[in-house]
C-alpha atoms as a PDB file:
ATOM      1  CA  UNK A   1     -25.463  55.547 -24.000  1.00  0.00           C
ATOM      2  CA  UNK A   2     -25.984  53.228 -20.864  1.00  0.00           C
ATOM      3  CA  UNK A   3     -23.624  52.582 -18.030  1.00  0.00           C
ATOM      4  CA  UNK A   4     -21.988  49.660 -17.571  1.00  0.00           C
ATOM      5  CA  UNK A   5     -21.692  50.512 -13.597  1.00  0.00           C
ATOM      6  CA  UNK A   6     -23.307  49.030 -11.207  1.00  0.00           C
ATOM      7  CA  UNK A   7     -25.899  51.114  -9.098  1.00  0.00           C
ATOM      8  CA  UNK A   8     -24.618  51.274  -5.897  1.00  0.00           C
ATOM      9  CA  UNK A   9     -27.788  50.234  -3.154  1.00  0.00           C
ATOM     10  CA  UNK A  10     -27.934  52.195   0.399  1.00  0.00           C
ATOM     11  CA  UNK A  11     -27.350  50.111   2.937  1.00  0.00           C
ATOM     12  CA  UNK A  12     -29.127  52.321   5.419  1.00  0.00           C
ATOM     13  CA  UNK A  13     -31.802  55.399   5.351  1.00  0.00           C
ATOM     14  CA  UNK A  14     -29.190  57.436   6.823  1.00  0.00           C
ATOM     15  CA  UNK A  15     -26.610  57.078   3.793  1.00  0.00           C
ATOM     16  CA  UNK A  16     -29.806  57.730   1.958  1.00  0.00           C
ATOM     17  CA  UNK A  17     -29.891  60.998   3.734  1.00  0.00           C
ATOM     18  CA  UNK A  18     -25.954  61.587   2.749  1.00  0.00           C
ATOM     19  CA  UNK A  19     -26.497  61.339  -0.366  1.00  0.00           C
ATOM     20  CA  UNK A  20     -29.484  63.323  -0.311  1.00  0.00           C
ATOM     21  CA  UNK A  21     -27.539  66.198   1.021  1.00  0.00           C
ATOM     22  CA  UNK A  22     -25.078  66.560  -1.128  1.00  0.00           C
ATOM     23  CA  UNK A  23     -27.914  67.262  -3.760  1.00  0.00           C
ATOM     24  CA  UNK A  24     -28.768  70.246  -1.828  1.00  0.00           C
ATOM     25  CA  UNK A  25     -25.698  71.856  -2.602  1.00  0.00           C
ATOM     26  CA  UNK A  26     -25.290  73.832  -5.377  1.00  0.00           C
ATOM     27  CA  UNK A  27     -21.906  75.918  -5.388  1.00  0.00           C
ATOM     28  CA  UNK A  28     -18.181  74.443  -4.940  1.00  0.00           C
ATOM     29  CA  UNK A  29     -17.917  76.784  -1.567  1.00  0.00           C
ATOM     30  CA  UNK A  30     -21.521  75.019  -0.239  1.00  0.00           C
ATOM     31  CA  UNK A  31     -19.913  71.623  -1.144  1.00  0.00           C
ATOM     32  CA  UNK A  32     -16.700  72.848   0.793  1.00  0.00           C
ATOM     33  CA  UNK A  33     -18.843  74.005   3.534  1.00  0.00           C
ATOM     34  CA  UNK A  34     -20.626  70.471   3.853  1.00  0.00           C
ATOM     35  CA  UNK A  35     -17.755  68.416   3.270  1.00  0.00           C
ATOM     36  CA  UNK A  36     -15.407  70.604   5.862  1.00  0.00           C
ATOM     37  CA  UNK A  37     -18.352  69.765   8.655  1.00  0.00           C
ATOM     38  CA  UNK A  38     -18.801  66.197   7.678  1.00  0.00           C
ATOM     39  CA  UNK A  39     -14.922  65.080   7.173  1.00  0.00           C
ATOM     40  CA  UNK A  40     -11.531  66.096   9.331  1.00  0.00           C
ATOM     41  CA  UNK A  41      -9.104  67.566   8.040  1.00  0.00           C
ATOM     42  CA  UNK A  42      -7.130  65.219   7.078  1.00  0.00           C
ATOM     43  CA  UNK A  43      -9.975  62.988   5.632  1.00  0.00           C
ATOM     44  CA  UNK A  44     -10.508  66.160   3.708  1.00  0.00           C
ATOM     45  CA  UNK A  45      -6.789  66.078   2.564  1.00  0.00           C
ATOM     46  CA  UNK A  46      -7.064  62.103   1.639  1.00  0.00           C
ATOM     47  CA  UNK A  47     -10.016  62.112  -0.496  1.00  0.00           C
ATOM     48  CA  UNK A  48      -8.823  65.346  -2.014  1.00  0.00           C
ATOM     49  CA  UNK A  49      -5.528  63.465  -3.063  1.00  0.00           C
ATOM     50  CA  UNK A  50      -8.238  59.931  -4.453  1.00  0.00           C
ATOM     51  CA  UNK A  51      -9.983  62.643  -6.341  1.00  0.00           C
ATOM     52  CA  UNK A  52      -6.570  64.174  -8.054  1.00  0.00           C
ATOM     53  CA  UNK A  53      -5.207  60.414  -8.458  1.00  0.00           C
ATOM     54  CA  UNK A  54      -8.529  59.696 -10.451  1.00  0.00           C
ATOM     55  CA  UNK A  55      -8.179  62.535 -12.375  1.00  0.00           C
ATOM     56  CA  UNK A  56      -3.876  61.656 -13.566  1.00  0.00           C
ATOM     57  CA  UNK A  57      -5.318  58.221 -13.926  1.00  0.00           C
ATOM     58  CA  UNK A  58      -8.289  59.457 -16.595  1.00  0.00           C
ATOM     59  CA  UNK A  59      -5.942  62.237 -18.557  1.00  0.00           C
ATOM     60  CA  UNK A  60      -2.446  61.175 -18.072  1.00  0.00           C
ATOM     61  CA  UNK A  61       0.352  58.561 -19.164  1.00  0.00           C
ATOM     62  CA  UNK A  62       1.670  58.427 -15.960  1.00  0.00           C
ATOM     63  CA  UNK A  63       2.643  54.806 -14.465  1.00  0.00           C
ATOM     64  CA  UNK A  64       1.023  54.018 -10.837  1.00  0.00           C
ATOM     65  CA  UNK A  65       4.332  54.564  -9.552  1.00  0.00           C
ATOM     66  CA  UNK A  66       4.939  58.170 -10.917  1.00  0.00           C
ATOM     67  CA  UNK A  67       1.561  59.053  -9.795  1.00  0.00           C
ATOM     68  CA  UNK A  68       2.666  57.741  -6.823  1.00  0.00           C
ATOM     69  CA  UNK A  69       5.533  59.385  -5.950  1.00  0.00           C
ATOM     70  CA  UNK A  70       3.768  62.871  -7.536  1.00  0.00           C
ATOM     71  CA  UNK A  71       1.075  62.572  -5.053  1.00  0.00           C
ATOM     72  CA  UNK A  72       3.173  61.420  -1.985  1.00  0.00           C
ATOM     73  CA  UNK A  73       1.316  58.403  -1.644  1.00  0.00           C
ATOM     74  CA  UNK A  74       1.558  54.617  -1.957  1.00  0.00           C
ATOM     75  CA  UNK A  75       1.317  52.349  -5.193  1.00  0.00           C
ATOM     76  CA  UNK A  76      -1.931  50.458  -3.295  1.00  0.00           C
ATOM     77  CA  UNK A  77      -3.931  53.697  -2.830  1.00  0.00           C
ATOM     78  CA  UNK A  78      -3.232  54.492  -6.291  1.00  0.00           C
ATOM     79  CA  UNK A  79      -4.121  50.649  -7.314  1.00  0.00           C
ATOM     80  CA  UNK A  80      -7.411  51.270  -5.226  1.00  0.00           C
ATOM     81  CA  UNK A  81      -8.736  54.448  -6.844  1.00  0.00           C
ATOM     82  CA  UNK A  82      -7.918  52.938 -10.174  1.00  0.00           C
ATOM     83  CA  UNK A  83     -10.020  49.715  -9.391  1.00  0.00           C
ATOM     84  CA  UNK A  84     -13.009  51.770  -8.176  1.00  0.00           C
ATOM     85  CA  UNK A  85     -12.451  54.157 -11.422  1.00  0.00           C
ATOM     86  CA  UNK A  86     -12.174  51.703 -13.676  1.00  0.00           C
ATOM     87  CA  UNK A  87     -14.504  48.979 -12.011  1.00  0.00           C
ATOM     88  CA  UNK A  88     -16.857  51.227  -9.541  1.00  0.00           C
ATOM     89  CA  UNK A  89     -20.129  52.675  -9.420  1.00  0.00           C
ATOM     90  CA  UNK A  90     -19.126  55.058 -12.057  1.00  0.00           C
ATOM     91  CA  UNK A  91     -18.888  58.139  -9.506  1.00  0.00           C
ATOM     92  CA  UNK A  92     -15.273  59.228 -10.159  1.00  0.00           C
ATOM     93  CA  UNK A  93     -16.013  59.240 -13.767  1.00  0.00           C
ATOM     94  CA  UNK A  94     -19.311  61.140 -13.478  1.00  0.00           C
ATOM     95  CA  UNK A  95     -17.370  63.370 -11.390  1.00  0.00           C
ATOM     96  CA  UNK A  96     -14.247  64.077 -13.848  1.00  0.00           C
ATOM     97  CA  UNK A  97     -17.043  65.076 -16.737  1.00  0.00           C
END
């Protein structure tokens, strides 16, 4: 079946070389590793949490607000990861498989 997502085009050789990367990793503890020495700590945190709010958005009932309030976070971050889920690149979705 085709995608319906759009390809998402570098804008520069070195997010070309990002992405690149992060096909050179091949364990969860090497993707750790390269996200922990790419991201702070708490940008670690935050895309941990857009990652989790993807995932209640893809497998559960619950309303933006619930998910919300479960992930101690604001109805617009959730209403963000939900447009790029639902109206993305199709990377969240790849990634939940």
């Amino acid at each position: 079946m085709a995608s319906s997502y759009n390809s998402y085009k570098t804008k520069s050789r070195q997010e070309k070389a990002l992405a690149e990367a992060f096909t050179k990793v091949h364990t969860t503890q090497e993707s750790l590793n390269l996200l922990r020495d790419l991201l702070t700590p708490k940008e670690l945190e935050e895309f941990g949490r857009r990652f989790e709010i993807a995932r209640l958005l893809s497998t559960s009932e619950l309303s933006y607000e619930d998910i919300a309030m479960k992930m101690k976070t604001s109805t617009t971050t959730v209403t963000r990861v939900a447009l790029w889920l639902n109206n993305g690149c199709g990377g969240y979705k790849k990634a939940l498989e």
